[in-house]
Protein backbone atom coordinates (compact mmCIF):
# COMPACT_ATOMS: atom_id res chain seq x y z
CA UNK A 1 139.85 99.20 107.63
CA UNK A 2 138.31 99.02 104.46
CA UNK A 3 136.85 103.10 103.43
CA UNK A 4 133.30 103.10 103.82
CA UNK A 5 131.14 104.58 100.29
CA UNK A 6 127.80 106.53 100.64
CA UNK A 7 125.58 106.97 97.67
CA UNK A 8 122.55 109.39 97.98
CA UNK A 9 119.20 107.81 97.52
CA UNK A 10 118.23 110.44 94.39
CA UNK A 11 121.29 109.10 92.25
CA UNK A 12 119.29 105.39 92.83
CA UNK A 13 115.94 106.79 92.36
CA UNK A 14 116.79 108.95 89.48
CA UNK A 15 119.46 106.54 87.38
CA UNK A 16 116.75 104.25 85.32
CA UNK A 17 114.36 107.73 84.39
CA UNK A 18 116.99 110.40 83.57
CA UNK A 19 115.28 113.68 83.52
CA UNK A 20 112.09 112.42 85.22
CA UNK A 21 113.02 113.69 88.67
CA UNK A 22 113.96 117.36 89.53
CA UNK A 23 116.28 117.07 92.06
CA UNK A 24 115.44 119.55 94.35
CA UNK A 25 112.64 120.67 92.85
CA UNK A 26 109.87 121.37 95.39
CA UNK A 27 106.79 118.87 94.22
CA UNK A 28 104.16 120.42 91.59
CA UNK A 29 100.75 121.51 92.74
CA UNK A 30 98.30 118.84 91.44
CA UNK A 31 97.07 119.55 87.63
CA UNK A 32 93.56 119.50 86.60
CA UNK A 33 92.74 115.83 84.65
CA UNK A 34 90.22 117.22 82.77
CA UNK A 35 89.96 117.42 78.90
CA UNK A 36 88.69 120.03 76.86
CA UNK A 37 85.20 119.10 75.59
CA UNK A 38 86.04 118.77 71.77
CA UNK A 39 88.74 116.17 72.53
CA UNK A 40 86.16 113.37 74.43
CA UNK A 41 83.53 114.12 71.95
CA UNK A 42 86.31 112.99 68.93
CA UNK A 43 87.35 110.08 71.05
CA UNK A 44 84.15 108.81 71.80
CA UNK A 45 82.77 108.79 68.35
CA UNK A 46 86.09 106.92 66.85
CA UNK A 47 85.75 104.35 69.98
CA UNK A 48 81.86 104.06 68.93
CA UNK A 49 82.89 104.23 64.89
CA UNK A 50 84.54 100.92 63.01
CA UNK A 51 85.53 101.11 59.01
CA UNK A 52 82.86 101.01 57.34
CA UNK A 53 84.29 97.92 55.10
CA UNK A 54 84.64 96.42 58.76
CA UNK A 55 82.44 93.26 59.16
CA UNK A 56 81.53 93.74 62.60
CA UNK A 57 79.23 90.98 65.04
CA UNK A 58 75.41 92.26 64.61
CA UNK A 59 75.66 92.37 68.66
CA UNK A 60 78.46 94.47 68.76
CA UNK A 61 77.09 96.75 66.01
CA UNK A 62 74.02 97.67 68.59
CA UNK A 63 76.84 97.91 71.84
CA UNK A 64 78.75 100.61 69.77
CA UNK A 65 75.55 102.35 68.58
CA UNK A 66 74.23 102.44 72.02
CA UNK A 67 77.76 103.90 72.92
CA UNK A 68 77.55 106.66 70.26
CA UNK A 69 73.76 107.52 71.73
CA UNK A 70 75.02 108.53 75.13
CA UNK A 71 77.51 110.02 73.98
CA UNK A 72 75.36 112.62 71.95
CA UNK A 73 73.42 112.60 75.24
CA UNK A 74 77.02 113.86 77.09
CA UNK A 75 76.45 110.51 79.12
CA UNK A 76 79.54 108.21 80.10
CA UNK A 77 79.40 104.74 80.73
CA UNK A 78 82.40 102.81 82.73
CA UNK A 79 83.60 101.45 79.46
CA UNK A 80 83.19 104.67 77.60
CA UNK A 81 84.78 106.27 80.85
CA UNK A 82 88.13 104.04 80.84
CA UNK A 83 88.32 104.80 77.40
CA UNK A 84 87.94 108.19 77.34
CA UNK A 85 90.80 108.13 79.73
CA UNK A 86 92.92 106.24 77.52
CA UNK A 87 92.63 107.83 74.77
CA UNK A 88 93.31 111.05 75.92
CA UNK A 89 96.70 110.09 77.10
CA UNK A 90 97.19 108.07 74.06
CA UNK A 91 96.66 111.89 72.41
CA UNK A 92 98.80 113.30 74.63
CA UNK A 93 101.10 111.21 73.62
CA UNK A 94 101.55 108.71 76.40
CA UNK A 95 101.94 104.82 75.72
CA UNK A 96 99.06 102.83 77.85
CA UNK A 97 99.48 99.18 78.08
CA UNK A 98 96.83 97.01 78.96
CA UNK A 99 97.04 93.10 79.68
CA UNK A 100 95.53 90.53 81.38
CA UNK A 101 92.73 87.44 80.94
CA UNK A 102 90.13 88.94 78.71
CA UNK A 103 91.46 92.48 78.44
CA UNK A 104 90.71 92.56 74.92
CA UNK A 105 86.74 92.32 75.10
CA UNK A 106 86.74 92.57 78.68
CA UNK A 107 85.66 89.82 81.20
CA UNK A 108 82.01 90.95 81.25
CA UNK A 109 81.92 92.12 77.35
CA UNK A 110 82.11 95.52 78.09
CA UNK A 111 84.87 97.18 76.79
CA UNK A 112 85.82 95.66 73.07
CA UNK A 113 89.15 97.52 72.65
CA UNK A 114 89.67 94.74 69.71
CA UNK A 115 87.06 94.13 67.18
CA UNK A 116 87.51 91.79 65.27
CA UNK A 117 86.32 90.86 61.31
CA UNK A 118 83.61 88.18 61.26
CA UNK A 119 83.95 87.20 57.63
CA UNK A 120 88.46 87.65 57.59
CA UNK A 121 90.04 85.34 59.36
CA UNK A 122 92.67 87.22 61.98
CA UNK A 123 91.45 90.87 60.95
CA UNK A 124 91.45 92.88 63.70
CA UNK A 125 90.72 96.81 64.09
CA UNK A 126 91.68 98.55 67.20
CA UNK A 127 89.94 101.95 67.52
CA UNK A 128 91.67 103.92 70.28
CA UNK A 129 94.88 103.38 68.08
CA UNK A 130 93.07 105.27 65.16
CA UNK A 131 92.65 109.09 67.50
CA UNK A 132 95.27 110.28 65.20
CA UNK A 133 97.82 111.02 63.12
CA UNK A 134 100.59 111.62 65.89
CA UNK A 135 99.42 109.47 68.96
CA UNK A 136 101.23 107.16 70.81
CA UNK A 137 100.48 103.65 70.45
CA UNK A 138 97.92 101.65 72.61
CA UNK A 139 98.54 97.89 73.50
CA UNK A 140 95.67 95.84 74.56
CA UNK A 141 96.56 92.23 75.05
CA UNK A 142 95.32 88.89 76.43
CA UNK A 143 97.31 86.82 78.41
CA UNK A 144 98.15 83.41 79.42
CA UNK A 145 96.19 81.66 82.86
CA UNK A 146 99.44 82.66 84.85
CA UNK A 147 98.65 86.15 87.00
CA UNK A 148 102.09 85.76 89.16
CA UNK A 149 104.18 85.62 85.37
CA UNK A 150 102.36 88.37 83.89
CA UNK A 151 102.04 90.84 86.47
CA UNK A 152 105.85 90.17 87.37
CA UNK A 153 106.24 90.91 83.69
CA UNK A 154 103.68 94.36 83.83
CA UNK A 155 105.62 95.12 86.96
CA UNK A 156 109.17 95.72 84.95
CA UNK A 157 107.44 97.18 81.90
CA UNK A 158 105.89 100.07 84.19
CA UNK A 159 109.43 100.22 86.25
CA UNK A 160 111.26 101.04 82.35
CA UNK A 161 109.61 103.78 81.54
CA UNK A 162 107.48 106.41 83.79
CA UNK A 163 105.77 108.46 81.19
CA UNK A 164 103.49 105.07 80.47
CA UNK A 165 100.36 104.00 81.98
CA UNK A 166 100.76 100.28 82.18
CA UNK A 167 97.33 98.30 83.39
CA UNK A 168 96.73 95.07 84.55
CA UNK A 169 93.60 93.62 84.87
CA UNK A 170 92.43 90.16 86.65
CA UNK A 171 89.58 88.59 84.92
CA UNK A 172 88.19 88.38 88.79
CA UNK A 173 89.61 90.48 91.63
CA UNK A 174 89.82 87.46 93.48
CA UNK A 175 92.40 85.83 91.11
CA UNK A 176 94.69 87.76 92.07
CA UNK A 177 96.06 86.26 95.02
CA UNK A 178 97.76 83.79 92.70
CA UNK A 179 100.04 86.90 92.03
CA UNK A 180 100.32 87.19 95.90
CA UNK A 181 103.92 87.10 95.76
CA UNK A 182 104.54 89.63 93.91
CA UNK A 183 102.47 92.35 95.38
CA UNK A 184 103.50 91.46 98.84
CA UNK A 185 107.34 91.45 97.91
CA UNK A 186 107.82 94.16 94.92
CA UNK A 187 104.73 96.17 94.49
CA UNK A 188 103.50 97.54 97.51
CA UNK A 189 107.25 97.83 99.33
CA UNK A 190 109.76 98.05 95.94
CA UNK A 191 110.33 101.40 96.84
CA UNK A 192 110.80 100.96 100.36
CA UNK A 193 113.18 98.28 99.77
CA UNK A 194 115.01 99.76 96.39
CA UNK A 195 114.09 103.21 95.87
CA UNK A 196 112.66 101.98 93.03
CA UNK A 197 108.85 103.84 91.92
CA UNK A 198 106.50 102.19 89.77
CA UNK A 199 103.03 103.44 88.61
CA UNK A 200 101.77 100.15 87.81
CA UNK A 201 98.05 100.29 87.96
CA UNK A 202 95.75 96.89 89.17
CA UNK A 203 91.93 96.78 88.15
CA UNK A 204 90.55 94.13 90.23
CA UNK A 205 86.68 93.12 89.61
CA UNK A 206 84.71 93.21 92.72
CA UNK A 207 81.42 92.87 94.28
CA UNK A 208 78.93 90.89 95.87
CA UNK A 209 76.55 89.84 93.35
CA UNK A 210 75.78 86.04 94.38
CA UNK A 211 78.73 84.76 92.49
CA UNK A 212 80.65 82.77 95.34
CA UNK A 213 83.72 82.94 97.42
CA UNK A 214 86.35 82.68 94.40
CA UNK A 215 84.30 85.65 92.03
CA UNK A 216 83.13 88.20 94.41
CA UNK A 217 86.05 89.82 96.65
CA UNK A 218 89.43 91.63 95.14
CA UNK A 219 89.99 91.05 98.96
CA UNK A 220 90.57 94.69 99.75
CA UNK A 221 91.25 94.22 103.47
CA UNK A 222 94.99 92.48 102.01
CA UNK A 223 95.97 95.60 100.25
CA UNK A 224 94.92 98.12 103.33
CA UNK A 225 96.53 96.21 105.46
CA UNK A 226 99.71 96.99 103.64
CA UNK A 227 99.41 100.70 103.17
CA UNK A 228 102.14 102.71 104.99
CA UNK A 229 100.05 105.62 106.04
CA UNK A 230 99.61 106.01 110.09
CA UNK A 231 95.38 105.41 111.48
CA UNK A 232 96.54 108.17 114.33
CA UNK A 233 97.98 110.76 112.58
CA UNK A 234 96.34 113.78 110.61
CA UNK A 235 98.99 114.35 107.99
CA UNK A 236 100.73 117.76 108.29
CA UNK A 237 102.11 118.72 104.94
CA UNK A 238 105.13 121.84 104.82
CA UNK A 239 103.44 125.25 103.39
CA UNK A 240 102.72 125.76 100.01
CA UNK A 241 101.47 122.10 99.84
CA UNK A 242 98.21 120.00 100.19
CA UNK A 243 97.55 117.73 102.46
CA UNK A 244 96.17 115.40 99.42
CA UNK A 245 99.24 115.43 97.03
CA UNK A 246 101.59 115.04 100.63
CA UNK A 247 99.89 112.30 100.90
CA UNK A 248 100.41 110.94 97.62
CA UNK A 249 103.69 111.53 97.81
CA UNK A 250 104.52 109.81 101.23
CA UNK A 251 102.21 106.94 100.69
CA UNK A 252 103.53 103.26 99.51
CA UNK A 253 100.72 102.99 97.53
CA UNK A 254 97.34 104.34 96.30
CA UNK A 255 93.42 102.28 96.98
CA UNK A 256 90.38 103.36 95.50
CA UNK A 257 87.23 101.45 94.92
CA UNK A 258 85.99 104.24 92.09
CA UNK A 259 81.66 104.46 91.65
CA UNK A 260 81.37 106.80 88.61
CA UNK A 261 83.34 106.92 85.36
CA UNK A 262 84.27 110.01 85.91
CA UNK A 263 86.35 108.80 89.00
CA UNK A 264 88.21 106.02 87.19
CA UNK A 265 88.51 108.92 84.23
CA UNK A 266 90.35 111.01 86.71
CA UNK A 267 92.23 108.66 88.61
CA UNK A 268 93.64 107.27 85.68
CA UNK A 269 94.57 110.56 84.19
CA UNK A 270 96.37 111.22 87.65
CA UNK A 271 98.87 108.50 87.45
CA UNK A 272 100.48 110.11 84.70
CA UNK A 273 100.12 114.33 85.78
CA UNK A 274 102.14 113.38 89.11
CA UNK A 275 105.65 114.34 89.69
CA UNK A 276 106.03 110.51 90.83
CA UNK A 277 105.21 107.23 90.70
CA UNK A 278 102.95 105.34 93.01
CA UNK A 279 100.86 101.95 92.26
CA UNK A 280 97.76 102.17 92.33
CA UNK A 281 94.98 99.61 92.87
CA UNK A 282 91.26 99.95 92.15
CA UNK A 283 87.77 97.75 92.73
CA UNK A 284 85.89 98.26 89.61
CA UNK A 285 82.81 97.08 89.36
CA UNK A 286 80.57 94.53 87.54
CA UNK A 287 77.18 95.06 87.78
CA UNK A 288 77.67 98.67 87.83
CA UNK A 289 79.14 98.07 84.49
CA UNK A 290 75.77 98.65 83.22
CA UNK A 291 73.90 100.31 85.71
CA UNK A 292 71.57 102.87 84.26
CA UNK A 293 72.32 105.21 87.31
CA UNK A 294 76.24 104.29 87.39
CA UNK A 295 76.82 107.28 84.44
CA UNK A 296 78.58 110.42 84.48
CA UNK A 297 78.06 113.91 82.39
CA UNK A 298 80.74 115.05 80.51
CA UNK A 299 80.38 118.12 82.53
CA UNK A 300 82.38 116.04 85.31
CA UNK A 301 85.07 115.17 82.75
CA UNK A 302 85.67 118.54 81.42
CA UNK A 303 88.68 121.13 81.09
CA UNK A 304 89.39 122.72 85.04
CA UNK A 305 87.80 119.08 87.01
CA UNK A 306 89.42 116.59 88.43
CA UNK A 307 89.25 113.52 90.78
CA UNK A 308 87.34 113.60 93.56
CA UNK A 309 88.69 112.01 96.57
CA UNK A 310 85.04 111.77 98.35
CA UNK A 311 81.66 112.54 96.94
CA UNK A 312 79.20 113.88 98.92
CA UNK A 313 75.30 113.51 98.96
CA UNK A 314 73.82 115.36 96.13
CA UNK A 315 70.51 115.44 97.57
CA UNK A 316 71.12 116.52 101.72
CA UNK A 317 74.66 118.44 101.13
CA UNK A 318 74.41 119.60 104.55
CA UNK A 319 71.68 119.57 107.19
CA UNK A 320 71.29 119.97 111.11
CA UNK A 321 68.64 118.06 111.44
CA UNK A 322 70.47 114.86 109.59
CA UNK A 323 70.45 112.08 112.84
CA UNK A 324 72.62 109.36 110.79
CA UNK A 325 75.29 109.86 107.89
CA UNK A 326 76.23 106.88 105.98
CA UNK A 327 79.67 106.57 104.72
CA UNK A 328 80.02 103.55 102.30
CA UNK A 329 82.45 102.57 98.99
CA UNK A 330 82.16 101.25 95.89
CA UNK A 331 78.87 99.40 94.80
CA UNK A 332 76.76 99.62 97.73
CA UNK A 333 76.23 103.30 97.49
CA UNK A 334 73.91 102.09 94.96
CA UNK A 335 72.19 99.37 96.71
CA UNK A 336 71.56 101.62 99.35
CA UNK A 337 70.47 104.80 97.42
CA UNK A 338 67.36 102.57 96.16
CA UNK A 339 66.66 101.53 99.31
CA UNK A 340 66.62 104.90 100.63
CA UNK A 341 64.53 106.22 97.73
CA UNK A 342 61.81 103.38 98.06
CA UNK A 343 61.52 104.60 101.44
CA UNK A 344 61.22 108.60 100.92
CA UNK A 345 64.12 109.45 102.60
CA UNK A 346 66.07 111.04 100.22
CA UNK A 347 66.26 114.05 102.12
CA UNK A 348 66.52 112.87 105.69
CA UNK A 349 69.68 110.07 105.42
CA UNK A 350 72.96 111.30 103.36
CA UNK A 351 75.00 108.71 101.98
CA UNK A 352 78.55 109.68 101.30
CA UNK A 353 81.05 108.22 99.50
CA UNK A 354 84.75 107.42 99.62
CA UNK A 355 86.04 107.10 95.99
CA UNK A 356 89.49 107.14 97.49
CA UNK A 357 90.43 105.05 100.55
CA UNK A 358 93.87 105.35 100.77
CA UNK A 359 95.61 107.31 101.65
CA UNK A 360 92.83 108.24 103.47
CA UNK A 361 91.15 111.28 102.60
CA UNK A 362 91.11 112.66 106.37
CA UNK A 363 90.39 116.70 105.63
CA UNK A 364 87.58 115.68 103.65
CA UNK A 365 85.93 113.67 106.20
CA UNK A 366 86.27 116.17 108.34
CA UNK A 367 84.97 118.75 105.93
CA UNK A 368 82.39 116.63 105.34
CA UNK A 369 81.28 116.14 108.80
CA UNK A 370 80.84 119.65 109.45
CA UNK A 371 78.18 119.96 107.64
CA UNK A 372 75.92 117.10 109.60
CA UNK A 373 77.29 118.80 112.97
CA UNK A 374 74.73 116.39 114.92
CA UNK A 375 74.80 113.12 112.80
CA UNK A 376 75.83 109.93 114.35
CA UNK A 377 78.30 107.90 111.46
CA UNK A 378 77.52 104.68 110.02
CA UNK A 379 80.14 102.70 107.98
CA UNK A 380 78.24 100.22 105.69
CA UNK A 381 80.03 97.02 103.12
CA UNK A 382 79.08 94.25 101.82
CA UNK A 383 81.50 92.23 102.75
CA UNK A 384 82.03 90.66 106.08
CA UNK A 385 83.50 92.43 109.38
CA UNK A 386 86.89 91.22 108.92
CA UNK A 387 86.96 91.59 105.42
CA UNK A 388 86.70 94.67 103.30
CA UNK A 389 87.49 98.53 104.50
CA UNK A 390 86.47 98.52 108.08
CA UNK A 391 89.53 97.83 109.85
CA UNK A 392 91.06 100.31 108.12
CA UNK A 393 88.81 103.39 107.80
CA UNK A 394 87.89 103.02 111.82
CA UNK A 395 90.36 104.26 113.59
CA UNK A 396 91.15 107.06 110.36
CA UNK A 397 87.56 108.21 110.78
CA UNK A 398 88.50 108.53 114.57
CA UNK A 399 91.65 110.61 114.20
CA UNK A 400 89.90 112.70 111.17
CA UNK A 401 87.09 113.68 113.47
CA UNK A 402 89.60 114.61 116.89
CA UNK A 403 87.87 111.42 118.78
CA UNK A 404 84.94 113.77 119.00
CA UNK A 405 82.60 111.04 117.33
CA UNK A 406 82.44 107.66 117.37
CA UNK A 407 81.57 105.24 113.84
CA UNK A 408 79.48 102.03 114.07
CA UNK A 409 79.74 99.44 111.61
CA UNK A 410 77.22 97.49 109.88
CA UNK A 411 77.36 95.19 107.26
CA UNK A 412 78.05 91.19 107.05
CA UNK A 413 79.24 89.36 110.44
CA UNK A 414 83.14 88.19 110.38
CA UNK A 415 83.60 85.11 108.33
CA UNK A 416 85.89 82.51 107.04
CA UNK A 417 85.41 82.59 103.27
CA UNK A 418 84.57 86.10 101.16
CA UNK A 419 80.90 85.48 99.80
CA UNK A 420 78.22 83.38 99.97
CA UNK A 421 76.95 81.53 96.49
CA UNK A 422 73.30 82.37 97.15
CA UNK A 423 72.10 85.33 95.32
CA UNK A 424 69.20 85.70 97.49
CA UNK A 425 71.31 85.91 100.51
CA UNK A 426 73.68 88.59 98.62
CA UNK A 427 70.64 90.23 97.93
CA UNK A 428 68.77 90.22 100.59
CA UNK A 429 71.33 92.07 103.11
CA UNK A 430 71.65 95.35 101.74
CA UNK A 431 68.21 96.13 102.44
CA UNK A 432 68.72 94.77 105.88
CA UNK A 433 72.14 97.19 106.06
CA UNK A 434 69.82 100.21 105.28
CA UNK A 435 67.29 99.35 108.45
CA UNK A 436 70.42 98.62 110.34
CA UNK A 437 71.88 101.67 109.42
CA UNK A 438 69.08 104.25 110.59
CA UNK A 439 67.96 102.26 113.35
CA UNK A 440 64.71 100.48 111.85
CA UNK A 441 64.93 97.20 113.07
């Protein structure tokens, strides 16, 4: 009979990054993503600062001055967040790739990572690729109507080399299940299958603004339903490390749906600080794109912070008396914060958030929760029952909390398609979510 050969799974994992795995090597507690003060401050202003022989659009000129305003107020926008992010990697020397349909400006001409000359014909200046003198190089491109070919294509280029951050972006995050394919087969089980990491990172566009069934929903229930991590089991990580990086480690893949720049500042920073390579996929927004209250201070960007798996209320951090806690992701927390402030109940109802769903963030839930030791739970989304995060974050809410408390839903009722194309109707229900959620109608 023919001699059977064994190969250990670290020579397969290890062979295409030599001297990115420490064999062995017990993992790394998880770094601080912060950045000293001096460094965003520098970044911003060459982000918000073209040559001045530049011809620039008169309506970008006010976008970027606007930009360098809040950033002498120590105010962060989600385009000045993301590229805050990237630049500081690109100054630490990391490569970050960017493609997709409208990368460049961005879909909803926020971001303008390529200005370009309005009285020279192809004259283009790229900022975040003038930091300095010794950074790597940043690549911004658009690409072609095809998002199965190009995030196939994104997919190897992140696989080649680990010490990039390679992004892809669909212009909606509803487009993307024309790249179906490859996420179900290589992205969220190519290690499973090959032993092969990737920290390939997916910015789908979502939110219910009135926009339709085909430009409102990333369809976030798809990706959760392929996560790997178990809905009845607390993780139990060996001493000496946390349950959150455990779970980083173990899990197929990483979900967020991020509400603050600072989030998406520190989740993007955390893709390269890890000892390994996981994909991850966040919800950004649209509207909140230029929400006056979607900001951060540069206080939460800072040397010695870091990303924040769940965010707590800021107005009720803890409270006895607190009948209802609402637990929500993403752009709602918004919606419902006004309606909870045009109704003076600021300090009665906290509304906490889950920046990271999975894996699923179960100490902090339960940390959370034992502060609001006779609250009822509320899960509120926009989008319908059998759609979104509530399949998901059920029965983890359940284990987090020992079965000791049970978690209502309320939101949209189950449906076929994603969204309705009535803005009135988008509009309407989040009010109606709020009542629903503290028992007012």
């Amino acid at each position: 009979a023919a001699k059977e050969q064994s190969h250990a799974v670290d020579k397969w994992l290890d062979s295409p990054w030599k001297g990115f795995f420490k064999s062995g090597a017990p993992l790394s507690p998880l770094r601080s993503t912060g950045v000293v003060e001096d460094r965003l401050m520098h970044i911003g202003r060459k982000f918000s600062t073209p040559p001045s022989d530049f011809n620039l659009h008169p309506g970008l000129k006010r976008v970027l001055n606007q930009r360098a305003e809040m950033l002498n107020k120590r105010q962060v926008d989600w385009a000045l967040g993301e590229a805050l992010a990237i630049g500081s990697l690109l100054m630490d020397n990391t490569h970050v790739r960017l493609s997709g349909q409208d990368v460049e400006r961005g879909t909803f001409s926020h971001r303008h990572h390529v200005l370009h000359d309005q009285k020279k014909d192809q004259t283009t200046f790229r900022p975040l690729n003038h930091l300095s003198d010794d950074q790597a190089v940043y690549t911004a491109c658009n690409s072609s109507l095809s998002e199965f070919g190009v995030l196939g294509f994104e997919l190897g280029f992140s696989m080649h080399n680990p010490n990039s951050l390679v992004i892809w972006e669909a212009q909606f995050g509803d487009f993307s299940n024309t790249a179906q394919c490859i996420i179900d087969q290589f992205i969220s089980s190519g290690q499973a299958k090959w032993v092969r990491q990737s920290g390939l990172v997916l910015l789908l566009p979502h939110g219910y603004e009135g926009m339709g069934p085909e430009h409102s929903s990333g369809r976030p229930e798809r990706f959760l339903q392929l996560s790997s991590d178990d809905p009845d089991t607390v993780p139990s990580p060996p001493s000496g490390v946390s349950a959150e990086l455990q779970q980083l480690h173990d899990i197929n893949w990483i979900i967020a749906n991020c509400s603050t720049p600072a989030s998406l500042f520190h989740i993007l920073r955390r893709q390269v600080s890890l000892d390994f390579r996981k994909p991850l996929v966040i919800f950004t927004p649209k509207s909140l794109l230029r929400h006056p209250e979607a900001r951060s201070s540069l206080d939460e960007m800072t040397d010695g912070t870091s990303f924040q798996r769940v965010l707590p209320d800021t107005h009720l951090p803890q409270s006895t008396s607190a009948q209802t806690v609402i637990f929500c992701s993403g752009k709602v927390y918004y919606d419902l914060t006004k309606e909870r402030k045009q109704r003076n109940l600021e300090d009665k109802i906290p509304i906490v958030r889950l920046e990271q769903i999975c894996p699923f963030p179960f100490d902090r839930v339960e940390e959370v929760m034992a502060s609001y030791p006779n609250a009822s739970i509320k899960w509120v989304q926009e989008e319908p029952k059998n759609q979104g995060y509530w399949t998901y974050v059920q029965p983890r809410f359940l284990t987090a909390l020992s079965h000791k408390k049970n978690i209502s839903y309320v939101g949209r009722k189950t449906a076929a398609a994603s969204a309705t194309g009535n803005k009135k109707t988008t509009s309407d229900g989040t009010g109606a979510f709020f009542e629903q959620s503290n028992g007012m109608n």
